[in-house]
PDB file of N, CA and C in Angstrom:
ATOM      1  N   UNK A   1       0.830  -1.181   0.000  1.00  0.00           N
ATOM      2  CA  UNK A   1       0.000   0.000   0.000  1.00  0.00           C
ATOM      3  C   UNK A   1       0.882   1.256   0.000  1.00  0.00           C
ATOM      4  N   UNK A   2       1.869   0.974   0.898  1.00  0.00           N
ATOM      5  CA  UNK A   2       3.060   2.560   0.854  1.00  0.00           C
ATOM      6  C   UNK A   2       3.607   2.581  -0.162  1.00  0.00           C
ATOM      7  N   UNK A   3       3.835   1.770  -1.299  1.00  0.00           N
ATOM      8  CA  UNK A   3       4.571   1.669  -2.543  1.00  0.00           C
ATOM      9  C   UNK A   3       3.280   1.918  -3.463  1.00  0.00           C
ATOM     10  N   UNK A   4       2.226   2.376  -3.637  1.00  0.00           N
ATOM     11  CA  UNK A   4       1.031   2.568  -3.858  1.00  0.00           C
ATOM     12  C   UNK A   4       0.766   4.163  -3.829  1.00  0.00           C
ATOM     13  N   UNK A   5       1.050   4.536  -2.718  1.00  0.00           N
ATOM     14  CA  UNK A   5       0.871   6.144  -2.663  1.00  0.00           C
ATOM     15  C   UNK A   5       2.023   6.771  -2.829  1.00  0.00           C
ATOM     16  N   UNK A   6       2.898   6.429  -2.851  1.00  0.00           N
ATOM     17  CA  UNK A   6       4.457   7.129  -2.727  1.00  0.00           C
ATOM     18  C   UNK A   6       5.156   6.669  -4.411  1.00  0.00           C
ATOM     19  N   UNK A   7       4.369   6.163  -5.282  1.00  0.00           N
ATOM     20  CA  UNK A   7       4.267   6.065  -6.704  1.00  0.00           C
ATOM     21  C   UNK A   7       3.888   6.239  -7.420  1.00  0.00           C
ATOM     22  N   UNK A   8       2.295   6.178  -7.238  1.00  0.00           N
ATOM     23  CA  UNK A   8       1.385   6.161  -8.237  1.00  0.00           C
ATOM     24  C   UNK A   8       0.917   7.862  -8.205  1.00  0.00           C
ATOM     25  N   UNK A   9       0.736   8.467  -9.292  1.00  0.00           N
ATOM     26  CA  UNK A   9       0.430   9.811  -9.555  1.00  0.00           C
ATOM     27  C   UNK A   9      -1.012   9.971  -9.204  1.00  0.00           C
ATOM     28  N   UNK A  10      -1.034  10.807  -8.469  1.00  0.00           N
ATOM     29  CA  UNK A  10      -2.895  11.160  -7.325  1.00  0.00           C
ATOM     30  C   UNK A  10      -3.583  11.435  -8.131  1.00  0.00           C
ATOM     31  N   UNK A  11      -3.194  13.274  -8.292  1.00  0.00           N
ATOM     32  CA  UNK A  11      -3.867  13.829  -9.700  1.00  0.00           C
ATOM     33  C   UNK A  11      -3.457  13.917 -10.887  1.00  0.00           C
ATOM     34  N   UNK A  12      -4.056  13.856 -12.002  1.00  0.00           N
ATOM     35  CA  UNK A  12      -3.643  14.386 -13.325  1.00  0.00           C
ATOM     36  C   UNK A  12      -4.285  15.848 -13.310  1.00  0.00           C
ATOM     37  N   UNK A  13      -3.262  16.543 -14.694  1.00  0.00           N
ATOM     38  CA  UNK A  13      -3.708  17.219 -15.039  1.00  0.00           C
ATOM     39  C   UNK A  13      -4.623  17.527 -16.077  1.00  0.00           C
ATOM     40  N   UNK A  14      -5.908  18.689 -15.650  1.00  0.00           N
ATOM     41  CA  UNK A  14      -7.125  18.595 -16.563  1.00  0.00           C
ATOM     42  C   UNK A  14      -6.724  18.280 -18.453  1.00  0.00           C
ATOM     43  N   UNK A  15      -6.856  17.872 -19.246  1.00  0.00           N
ATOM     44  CA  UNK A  15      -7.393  17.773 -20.733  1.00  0.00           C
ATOM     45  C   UNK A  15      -9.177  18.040 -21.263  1.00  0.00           C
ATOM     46  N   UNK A  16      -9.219  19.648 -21.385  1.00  0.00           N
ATOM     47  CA  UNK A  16     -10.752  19.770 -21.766  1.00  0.00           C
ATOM     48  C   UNK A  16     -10.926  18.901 -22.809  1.00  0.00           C
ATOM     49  N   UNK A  17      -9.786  18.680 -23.840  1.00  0.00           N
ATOM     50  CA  UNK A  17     -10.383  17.611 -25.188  1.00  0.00           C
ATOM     51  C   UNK A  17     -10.725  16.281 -24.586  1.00  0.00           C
ATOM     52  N   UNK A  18     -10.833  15.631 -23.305  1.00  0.00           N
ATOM     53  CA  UNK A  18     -11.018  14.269 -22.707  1.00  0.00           C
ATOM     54  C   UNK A  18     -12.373  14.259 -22.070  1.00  0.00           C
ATOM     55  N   UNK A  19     -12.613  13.109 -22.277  1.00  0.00           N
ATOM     56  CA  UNK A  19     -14.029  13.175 -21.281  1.00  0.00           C
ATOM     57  C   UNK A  19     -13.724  13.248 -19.898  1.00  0.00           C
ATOM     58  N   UNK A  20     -15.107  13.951 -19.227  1.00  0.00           N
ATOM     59  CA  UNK A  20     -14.705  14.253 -17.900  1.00  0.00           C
ATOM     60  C   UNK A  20     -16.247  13.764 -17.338  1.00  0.00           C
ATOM     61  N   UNK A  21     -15.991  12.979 -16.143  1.00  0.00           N
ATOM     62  CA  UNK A  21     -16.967  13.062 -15.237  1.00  0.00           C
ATOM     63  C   UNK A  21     -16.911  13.686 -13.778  1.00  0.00           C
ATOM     64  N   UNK A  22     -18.176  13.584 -12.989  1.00  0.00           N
ATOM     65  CA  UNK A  22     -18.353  13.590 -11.938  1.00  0.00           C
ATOM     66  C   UNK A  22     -19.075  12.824 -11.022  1.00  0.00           C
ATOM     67  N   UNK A  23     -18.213  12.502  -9.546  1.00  0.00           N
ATOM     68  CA  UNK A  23     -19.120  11.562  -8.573  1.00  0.00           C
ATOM     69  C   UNK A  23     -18.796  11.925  -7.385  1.00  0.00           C
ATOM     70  N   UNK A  24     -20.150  11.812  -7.211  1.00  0.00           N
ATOM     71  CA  UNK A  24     -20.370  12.459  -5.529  1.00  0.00           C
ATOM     72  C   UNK A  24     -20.925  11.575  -4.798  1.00  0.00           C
ATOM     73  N   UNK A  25     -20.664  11.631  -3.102  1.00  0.00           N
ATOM     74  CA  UNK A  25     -21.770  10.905  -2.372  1.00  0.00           C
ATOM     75  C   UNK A  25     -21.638  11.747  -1.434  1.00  0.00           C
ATOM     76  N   UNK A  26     -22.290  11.019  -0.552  1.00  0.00           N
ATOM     77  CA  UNK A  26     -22.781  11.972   0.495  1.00  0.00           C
ATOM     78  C   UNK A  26     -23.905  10.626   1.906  1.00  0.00           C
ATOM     79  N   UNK A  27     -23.405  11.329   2.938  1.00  0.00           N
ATOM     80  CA  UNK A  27     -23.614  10.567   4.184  1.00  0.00           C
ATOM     81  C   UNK A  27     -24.417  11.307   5.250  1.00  0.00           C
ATOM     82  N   UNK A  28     -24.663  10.568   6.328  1.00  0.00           N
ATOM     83  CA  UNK A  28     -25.056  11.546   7.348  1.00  0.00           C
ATOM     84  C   UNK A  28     -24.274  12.535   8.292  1.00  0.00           C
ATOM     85  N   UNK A  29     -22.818  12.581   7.540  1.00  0.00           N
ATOM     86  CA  UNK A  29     -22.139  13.087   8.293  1.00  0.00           C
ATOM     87  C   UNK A  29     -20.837  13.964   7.245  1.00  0.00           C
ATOM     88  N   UNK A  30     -21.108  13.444   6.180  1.00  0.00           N
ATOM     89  CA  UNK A  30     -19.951  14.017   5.107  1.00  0.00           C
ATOM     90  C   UNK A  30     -20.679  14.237   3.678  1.00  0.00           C
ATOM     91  N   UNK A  31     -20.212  15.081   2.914  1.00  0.00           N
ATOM     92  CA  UNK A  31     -20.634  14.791   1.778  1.00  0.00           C
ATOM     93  C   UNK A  31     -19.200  14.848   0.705  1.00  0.00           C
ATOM     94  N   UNK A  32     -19.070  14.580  -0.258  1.00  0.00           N
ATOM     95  CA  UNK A  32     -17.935  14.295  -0.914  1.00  0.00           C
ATOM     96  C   UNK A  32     -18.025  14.550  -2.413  1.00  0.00           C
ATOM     97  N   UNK A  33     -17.085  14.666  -3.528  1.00  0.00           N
ATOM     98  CA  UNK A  33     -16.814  14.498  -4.893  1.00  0.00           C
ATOM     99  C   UNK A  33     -15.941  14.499  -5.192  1.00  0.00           C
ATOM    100  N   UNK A  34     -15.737  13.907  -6.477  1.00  0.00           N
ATOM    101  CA  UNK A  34     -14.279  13.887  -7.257  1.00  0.00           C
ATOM    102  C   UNK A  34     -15.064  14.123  -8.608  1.00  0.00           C
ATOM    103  N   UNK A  35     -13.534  14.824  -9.700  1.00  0.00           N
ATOM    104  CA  UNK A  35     -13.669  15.081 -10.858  1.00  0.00           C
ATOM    105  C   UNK A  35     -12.591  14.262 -11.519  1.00  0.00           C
ATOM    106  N   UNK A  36     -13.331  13.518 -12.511  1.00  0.00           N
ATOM    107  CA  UNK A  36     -12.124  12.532 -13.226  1.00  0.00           C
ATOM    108  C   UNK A  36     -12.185  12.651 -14.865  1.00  0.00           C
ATOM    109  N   UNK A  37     -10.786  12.051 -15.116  1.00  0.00           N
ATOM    110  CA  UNK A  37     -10.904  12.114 -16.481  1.00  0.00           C
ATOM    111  C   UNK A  37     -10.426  10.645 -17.072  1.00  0.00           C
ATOM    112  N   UNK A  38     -10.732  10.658 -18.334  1.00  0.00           N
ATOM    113  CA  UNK A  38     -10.402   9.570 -19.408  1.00  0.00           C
ATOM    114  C   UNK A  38      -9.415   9.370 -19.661  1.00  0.00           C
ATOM    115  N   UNK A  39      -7.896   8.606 -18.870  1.00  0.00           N
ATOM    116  CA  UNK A  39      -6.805   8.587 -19.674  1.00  0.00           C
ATOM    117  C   UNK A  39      -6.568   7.985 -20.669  1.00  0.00           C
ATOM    118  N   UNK A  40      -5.410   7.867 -21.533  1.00  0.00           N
ATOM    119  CA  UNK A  40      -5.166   7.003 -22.630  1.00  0.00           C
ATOM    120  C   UNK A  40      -4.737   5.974 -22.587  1.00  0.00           C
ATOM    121  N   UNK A  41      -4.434   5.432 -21.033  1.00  0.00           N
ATOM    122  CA  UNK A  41      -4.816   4.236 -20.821  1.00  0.00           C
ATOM    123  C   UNK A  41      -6.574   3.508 -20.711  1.00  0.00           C
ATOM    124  N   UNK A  42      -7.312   4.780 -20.750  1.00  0.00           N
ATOM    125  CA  UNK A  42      -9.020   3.737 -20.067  1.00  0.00           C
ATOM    126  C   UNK A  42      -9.153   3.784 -19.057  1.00  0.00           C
ATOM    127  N   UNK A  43      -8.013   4.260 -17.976  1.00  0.00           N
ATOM    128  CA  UNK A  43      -8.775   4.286 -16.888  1.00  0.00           C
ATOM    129  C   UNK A  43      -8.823   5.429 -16.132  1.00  0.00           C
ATOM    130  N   UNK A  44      -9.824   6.005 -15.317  1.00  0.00           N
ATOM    131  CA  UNK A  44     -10.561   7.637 -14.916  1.00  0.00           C
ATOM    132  C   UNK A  44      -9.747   7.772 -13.920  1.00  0.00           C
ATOM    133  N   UNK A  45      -8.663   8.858 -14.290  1.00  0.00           N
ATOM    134  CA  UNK A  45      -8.069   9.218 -13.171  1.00  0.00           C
ATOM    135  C   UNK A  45      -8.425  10.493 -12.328  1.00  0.00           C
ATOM    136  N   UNK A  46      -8.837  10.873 -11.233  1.00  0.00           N
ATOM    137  CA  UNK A  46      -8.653  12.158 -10.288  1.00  0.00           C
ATOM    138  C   UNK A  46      -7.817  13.627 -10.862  1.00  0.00           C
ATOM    139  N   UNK A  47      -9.079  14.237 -11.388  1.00  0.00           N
ATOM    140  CA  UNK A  47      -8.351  15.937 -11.275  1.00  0.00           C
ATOM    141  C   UNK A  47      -8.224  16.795 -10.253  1.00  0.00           C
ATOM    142  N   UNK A  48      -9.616  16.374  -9.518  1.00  0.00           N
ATOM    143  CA  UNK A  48     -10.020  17.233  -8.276  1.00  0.00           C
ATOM    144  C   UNK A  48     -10.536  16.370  -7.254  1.00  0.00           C
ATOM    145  N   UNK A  49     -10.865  16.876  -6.010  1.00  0.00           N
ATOM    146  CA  UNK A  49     -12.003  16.060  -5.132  1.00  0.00           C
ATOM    147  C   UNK A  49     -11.649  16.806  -3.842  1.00  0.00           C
ATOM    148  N   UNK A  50     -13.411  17.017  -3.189  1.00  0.00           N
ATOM    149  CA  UNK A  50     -13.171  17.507  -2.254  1.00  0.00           C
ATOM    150  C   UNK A  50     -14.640  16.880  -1.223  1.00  0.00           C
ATOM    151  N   UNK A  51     -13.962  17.283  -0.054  1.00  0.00           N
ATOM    152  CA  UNK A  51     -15.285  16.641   0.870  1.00  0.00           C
ATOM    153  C   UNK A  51     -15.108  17.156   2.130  1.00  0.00           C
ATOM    154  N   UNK A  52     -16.020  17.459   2.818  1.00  0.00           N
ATOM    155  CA  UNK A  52     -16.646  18.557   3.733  1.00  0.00           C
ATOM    156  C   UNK A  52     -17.311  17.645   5.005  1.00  0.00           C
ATOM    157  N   UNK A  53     -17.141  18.020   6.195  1.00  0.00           N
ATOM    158  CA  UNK A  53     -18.148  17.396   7.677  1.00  0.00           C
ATOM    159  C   UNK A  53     -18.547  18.176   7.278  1.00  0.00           C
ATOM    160  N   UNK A  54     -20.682  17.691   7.435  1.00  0.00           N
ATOM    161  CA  UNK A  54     -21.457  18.315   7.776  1.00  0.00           C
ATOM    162  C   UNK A  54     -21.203  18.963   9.612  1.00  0.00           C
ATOM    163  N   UNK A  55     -21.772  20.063   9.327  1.00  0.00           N
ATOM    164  CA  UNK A  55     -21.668  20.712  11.028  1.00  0.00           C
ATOM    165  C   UNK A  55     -23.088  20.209  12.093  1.00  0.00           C
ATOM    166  N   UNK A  56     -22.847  19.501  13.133  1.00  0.00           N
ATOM    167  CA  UNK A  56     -24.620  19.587  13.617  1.00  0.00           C
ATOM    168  C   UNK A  56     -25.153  20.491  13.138  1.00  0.00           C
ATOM    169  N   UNK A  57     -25.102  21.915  13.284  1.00  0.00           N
ATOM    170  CA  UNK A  57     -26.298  22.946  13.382  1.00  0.00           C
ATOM    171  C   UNK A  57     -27.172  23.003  12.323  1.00  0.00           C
ATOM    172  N   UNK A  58     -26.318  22.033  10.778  1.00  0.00           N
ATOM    173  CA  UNK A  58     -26.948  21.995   9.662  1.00  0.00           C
ATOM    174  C   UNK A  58     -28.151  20.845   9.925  1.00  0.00           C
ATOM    175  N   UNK A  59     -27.591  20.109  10.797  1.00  0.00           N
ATOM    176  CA  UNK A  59     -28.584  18.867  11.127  1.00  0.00           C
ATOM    177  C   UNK A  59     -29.911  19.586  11.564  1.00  0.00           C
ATOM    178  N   UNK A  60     -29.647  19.763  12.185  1.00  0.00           N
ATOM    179  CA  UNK A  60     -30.779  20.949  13.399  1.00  0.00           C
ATOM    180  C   UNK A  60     -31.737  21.740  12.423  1.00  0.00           C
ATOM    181  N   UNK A  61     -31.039  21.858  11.364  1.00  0.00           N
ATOM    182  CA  UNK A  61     -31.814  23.051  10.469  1.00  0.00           C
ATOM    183  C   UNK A  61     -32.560  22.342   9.511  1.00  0.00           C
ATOM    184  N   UNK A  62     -31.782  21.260   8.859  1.00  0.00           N
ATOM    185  CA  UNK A  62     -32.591  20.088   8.134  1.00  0.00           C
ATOM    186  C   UNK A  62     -33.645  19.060   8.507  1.00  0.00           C
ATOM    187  N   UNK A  63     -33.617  19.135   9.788  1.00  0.00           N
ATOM    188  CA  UNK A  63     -34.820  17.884  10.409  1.00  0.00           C
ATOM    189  C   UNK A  63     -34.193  16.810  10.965  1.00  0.00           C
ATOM    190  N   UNK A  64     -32.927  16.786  10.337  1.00  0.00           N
ATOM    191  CA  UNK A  64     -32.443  15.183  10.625  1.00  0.00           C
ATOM    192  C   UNK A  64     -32.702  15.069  11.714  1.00  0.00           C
TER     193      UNK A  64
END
């Protein structure tokens, strides 16, 4: 796994000519996304991604 992160390249950089998606989720406690793209290998690598704790007070305000 340490030869995994200390090798393998996290992000790429954007190519608007590539397809790009997006995926998000989201929990009762986090919500999350990443932006990926199409390399020329086939497989969707990470441009961006970001993810956020919800705060209680948002709870409080939503019903949960």
């Amino acid at each position: 796994m340490k030869e995994g992160f200390t090798t393998e390249q996290v992000l790429v950089t954007p190519d608007l000519d590539k397809k790009m998606r997006v995926e998000a989720d989201a929990s009762d406690f986090m919500i999350g996304g990443v932006f990926l793209m199409k390399c020329e290998d086939k497989k969707w690598r990470s441009v961006a991604y970001i993810s956020k704790f919800i705060i209680r007070r948002y709870w409080l305000l939503s019903g949960v």
